[in-house]
Protein backbone atom coordinates (compact mmCIF):
# COMPACT_ATOMS: atom_id res chain seq x y z
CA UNK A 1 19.84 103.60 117.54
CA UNK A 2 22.30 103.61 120.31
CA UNK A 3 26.48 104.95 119.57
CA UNK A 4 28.35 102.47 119.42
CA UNK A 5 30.32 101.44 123.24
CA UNK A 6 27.07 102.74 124.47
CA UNK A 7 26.57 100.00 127.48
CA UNK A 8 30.34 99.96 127.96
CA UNK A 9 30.44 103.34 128.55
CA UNK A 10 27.34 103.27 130.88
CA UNK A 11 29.14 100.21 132.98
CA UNK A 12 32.17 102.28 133.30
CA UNK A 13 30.75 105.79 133.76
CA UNK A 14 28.56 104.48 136.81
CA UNK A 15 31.17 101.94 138.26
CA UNK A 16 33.50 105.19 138.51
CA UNK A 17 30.78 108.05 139.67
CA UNK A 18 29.70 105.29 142.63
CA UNK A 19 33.25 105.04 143.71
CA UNK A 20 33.55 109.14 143.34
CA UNK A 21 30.85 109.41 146.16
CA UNK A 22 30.81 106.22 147.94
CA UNK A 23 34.58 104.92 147.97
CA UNK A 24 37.15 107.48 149.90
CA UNK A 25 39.75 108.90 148.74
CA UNK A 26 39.06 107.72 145.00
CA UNK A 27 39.29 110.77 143.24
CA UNK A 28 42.49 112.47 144.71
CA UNK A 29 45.11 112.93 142.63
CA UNK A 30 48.46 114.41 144.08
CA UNK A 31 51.51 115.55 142.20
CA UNK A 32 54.39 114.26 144.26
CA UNK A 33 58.35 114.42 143.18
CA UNK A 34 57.50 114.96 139.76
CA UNK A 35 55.07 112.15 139.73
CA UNK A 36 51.12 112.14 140.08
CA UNK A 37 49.69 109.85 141.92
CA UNK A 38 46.04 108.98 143.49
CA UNK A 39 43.64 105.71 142.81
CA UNK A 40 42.80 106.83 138.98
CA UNK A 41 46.36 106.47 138.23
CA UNK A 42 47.30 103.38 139.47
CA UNK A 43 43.97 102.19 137.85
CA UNK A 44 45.64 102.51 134.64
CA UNK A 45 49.23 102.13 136.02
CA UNK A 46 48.40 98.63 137.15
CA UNK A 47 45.88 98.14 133.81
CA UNK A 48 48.28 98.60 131.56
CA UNK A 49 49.59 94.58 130.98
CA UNK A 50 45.86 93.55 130.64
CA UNK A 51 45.08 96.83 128.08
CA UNK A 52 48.21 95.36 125.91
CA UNK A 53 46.66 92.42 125.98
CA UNK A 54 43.18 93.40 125.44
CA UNK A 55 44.86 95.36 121.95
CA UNK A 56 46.11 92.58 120.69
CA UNK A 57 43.39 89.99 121.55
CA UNK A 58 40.85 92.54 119.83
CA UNK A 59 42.69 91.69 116.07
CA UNK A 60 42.84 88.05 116.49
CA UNK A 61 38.97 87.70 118.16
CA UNK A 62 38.09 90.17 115.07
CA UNK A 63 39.19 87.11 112.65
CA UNK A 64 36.78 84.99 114.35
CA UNK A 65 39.96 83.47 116.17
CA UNK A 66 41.24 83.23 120.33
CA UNK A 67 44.61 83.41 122.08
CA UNK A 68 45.13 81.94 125.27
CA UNK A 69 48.64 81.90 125.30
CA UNK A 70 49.61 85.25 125.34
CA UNK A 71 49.76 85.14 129.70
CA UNK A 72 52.96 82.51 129.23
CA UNK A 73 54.15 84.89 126.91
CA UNK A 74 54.35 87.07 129.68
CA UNK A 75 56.19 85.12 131.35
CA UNK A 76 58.57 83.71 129.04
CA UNK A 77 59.48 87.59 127.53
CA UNK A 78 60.26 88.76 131.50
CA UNK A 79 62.14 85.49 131.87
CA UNK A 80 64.27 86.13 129.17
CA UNK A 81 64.88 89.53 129.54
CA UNK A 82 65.69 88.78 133.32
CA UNK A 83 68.00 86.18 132.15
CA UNK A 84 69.90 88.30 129.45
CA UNK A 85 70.40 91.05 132.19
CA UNK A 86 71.38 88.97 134.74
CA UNK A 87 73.48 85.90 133.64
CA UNK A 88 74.26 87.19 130.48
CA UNK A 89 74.94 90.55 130.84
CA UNK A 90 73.75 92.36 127.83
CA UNK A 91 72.49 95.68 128.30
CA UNK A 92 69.18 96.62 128.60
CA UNK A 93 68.05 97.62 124.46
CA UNK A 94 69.20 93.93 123.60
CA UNK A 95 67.16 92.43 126.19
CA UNK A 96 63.89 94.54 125.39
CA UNK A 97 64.86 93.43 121.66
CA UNK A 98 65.67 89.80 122.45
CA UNK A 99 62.48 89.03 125.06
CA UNK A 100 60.27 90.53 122.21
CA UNK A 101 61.60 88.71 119.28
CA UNK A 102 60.84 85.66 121.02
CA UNK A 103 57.38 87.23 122.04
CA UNK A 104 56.84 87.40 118.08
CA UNK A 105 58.68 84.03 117.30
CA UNK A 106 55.62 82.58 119.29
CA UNK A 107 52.84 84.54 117.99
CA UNK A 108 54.42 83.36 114.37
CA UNK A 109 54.37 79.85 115.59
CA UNK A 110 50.93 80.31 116.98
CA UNK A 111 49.59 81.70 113.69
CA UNK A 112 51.49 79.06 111.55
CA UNK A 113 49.79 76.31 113.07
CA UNK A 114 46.82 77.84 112.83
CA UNK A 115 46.39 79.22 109.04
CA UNK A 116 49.06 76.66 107.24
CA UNK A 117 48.35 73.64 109.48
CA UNK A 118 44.92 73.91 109.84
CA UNK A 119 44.63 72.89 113.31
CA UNK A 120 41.80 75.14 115.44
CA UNK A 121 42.94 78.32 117.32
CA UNK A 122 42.10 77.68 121.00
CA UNK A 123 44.05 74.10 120.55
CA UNK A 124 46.80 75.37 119.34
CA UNK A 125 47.39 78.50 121.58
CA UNK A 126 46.27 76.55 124.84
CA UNK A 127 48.83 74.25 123.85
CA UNK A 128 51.24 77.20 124.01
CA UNK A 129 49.88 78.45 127.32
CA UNK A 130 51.35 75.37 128.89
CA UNK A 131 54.10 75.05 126.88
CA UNK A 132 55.30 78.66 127.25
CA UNK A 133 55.14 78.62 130.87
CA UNK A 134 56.81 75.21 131.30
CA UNK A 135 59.41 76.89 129.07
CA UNK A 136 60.23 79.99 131.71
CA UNK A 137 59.83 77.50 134.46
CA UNK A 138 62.72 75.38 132.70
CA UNK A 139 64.92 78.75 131.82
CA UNK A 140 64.59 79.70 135.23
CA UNK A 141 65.00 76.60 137.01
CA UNK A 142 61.41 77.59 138.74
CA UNK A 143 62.94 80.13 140.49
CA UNK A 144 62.14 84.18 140.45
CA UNK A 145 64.87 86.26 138.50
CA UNK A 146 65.28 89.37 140.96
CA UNK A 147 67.33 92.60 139.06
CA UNK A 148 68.38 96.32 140.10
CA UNK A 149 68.46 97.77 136.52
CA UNK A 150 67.21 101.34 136.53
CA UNK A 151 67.19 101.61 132.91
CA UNK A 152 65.16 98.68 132.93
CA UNK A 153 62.60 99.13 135.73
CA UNK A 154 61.20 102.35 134.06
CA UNK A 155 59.88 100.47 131.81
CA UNK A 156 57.28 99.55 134.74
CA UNK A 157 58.09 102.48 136.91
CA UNK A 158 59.25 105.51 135.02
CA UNK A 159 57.64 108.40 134.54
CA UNK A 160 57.55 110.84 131.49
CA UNK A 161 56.05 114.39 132.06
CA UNK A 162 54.17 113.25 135.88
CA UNK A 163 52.67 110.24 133.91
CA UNK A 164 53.62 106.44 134.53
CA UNK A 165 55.28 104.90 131.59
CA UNK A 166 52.77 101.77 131.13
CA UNK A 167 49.84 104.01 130.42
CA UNK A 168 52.06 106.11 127.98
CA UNK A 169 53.23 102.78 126.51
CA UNK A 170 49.37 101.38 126.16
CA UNK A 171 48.08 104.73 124.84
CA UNK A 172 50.97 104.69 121.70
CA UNK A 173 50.25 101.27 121.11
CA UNK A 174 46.50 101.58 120.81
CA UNK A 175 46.63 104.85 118.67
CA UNK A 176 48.78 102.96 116.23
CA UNK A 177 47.01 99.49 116.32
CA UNK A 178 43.77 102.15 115.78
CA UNK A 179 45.19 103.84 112.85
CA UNK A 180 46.27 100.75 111.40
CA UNK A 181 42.82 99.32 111.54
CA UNK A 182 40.94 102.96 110.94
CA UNK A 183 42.92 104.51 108.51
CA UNK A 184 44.80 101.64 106.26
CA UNK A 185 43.03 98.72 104.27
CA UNK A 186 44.04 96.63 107.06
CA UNK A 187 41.66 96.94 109.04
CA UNK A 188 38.77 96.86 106.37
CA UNK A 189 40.88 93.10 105.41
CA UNK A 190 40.67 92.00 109.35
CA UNK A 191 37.25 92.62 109.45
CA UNK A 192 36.14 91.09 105.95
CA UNK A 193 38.06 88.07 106.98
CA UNK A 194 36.40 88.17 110.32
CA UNK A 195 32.73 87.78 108.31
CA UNK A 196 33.48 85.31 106.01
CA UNK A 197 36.98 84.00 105.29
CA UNK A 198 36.36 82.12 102.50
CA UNK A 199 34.76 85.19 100.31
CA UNK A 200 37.87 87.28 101.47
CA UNK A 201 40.20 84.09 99.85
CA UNK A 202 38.27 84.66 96.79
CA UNK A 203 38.39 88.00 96.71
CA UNK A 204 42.19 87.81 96.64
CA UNK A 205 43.25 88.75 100.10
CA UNK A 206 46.39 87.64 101.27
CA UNK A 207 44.71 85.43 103.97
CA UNK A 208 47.49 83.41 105.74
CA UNK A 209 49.85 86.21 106.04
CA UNK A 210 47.28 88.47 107.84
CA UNK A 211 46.52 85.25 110.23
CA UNK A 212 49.88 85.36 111.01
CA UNK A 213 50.35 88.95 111.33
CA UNK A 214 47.47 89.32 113.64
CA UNK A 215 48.76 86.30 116.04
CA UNK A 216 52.04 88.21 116.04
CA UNK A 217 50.63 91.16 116.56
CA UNK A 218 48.86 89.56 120.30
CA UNK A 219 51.95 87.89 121.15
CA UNK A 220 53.92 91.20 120.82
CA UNK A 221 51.79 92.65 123.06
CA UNK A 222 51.69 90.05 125.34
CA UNK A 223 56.13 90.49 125.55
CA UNK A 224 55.93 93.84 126.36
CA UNK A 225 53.00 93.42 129.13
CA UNK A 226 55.45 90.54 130.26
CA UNK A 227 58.06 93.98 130.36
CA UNK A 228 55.91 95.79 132.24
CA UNK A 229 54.85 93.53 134.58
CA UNK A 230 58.60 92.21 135.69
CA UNK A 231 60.24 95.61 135.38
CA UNK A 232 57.24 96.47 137.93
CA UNK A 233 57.97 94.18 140.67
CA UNK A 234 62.39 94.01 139.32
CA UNK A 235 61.81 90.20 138.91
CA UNK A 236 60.78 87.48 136.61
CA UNK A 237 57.94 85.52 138.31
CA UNK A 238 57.49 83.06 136.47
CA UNK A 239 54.88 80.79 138.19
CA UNK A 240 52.77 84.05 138.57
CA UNK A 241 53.52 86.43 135.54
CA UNK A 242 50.15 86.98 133.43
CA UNK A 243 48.42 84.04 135.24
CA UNK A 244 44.70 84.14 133.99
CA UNK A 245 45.40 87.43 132.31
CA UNK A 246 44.35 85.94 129.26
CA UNK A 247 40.83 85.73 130.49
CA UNK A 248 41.12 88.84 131.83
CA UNK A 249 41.83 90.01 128.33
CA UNK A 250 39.10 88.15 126.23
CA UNK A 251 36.93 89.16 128.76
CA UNK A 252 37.71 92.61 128.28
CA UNK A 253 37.10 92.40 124.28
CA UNK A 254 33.97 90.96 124.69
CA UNK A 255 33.35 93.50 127.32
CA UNK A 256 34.21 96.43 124.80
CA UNK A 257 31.38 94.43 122.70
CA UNK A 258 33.91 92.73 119.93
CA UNK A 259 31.90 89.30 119.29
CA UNK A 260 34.03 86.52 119.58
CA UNK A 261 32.31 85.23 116.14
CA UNK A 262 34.97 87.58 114.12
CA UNK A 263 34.22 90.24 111.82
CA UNK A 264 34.36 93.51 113.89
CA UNK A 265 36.89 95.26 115.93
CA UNK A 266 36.20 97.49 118.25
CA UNK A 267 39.23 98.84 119.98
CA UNK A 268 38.07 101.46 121.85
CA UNK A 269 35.16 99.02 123.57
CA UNK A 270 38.16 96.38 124.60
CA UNK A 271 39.61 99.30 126.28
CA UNK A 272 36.91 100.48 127.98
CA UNK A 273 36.59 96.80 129.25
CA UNK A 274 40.27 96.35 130.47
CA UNK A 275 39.53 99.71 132.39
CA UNK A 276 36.45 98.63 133.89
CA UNK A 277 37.72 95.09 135.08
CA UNK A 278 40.91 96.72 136.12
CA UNK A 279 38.44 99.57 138.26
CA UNK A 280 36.28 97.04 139.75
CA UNK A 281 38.95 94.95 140.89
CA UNK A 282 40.35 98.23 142.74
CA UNK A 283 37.24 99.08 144.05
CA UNK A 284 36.69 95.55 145.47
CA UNK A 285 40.78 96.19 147.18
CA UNK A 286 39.96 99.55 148.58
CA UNK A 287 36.87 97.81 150.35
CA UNK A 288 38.82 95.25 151.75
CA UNK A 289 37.29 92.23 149.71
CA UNK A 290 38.89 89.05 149.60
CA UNK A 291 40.75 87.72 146.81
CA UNK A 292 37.80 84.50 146.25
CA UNK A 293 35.30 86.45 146.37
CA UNK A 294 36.62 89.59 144.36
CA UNK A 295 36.49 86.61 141.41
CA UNK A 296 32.54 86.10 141.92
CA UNK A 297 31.70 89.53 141.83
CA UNK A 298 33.69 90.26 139.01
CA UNK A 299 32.07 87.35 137.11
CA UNK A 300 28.89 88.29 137.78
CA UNK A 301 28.92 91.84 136.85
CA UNK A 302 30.66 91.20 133.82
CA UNK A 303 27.95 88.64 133.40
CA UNK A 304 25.49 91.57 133.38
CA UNK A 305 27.33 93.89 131.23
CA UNK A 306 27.85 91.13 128.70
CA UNK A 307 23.85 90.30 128.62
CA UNK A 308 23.34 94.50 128.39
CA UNK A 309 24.65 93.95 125.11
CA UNK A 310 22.61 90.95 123.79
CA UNK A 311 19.27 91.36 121.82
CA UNK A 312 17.20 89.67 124.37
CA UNK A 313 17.89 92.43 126.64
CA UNK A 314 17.13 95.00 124.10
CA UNK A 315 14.01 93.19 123.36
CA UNK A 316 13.08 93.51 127.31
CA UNK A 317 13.90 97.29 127.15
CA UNK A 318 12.00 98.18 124.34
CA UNK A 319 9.10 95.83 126.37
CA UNK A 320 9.57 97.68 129.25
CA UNK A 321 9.30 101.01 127.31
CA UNK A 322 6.60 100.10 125.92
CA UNK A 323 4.57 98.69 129.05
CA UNK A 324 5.48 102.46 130.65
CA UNK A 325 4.42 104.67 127.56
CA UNK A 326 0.64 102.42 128.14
């Protein structure tokens, strides 16, 4: 019986001792003006939008469930943000507040429609992804939001004790979205949802709420990866923030091997896949490899690590075990 992440692991420890030996300057790390820097960091300096959204996508995928919305979330929370700093100016701990209230407004309005109105997940949050978008692209007037707030751009840039702020910010999130799920009945309610939602309803579990919670939950996320990501470049892109992130994201889960059939998160795994998506796409950078066909390669190993996972190719192992021990 194999621990559990065991293939994830194996993608990730190989795709990072190949680029140890075969992919200069990889593994140097320098500490620079109180900063460290080197490729590992920015691997989970630039990682950090699609971790957040990896956290979050693991509780609604673990009630059987999808959101595709949460990369015009992005958008929409730097928008705002950019907007309330700019042409409003409010300082920035009302922005932060205001960009993620509407974040959480959305993932309400996401899981609303969903639980109370019945209507199916992936409809209701890919209306949302085009909705959102067209939302920032109407605040902004389609045009990119450029600040200089300091206070702001740490959010994206800062540092705290030589490490960048994102991978801080992902790391707290994750250890209390992993406590919440590991060490409260909330988790164990996720999960027996996940299974079989109509046993959980008669079992007395407070079923639409934790829809709704768990929507929030991804869309909160999604606002502050929308944070990071504009506080990283000081402007709201609107046309570009969190474009196809959201794959990136459900790829990761499944990746991390949550099944997108519900009843099991596994937050650590959906990590380990936003870090080896976020790797591979480095590597690919470092080598010079063009945007187009950075995309196929990344499908197609992620193609094999996904079928690593499946029973068919356990069956074939245990074959091929078997064929050798003849």
């Amino acid at each position: 019986m194999r621990p559990r992440n065991f293939w994830p692991w194996v993608a990730l420890g190989s795709l990072l001792l190949f680029n140890l030996f075969f992919t200069q300057g990889f593994a140097r790390l320098e500490f620079r003006d109180g900063r460290l820097f080197g490729t590992l960091v920015d691997i989970f300096q630039n990682g950090a939008p699609v971790m957040l959204l990896a956290v979050g996508m693991t509780l609604v995928i673990a009630l059987g469930g999808i959101d595709l919305s949460v990369g015009s979330v992005m958008a929409l929370s730097g928008a705002v943000a950019a907007l309330l700093m700019t042409e409003h100016a409010q300082p920035v701990p009302v922005a932060v507040a205001l960009a993620l209230a509407v974040a959480l407004a959305l993932g309400a309005l996401n899981g609303v429609l969903v639980t109370y109105g019945g209507i199916q997940p992936i409809i209701v949050t890919l209306v949302l992804l085009v909705m959102g978008r067209g939302v920032a692209q109407t605040l902004t007037q389609d045009q990119k939001v450029r600040f200089e707030v300091p206070a702001f751009e740490f959010i994206g840039n800062g540092t705290v004790l030589g490490l960048p702020f994102p991978v801080l910010l992902v790391a707290a999130v994750a250890l209390l979205v992993g406590l919440l799920l590991r060490n409260t009945a909330t988790g164990l309610y996720l999960e027996a949802m996940g299974s079989n939602p109509r046993a959980a309803r008669l079992c007395g579990l407070r079923v639409h709420v934790i829809q709704v919670l768990a929507f929030m939950a991804s869309s909160l996320c999604a606002g502050l990866a929308g944070l990071i990501a504009a506080a990283d470049i000081k402007e709201a892109d609107v046309a570009n923030a969190g474009l196809y992130l959201e794959l990136d994201a459900i790829l990761a889960v499944v990746l991390g091997g949550t099944s997108l059939t519900g009843g099991r998160a596994n937050l650590v795994g959906s990590l380990i896949g936003a870090t080896f998506i976020q790797t591979l796409t480095t590597m690919l950078q470092m080598r010079g490899v063009i945007t187009e066909h950075t995309l196929i390669i990344k499908a197609a190993v992620a193609l094999g690590v996904c079928f690593m996972q499946t029973p068919t190719f356990e069956r074939l192992t245990r074959r091929a075990r078997s064929a050798e021990a003849a």
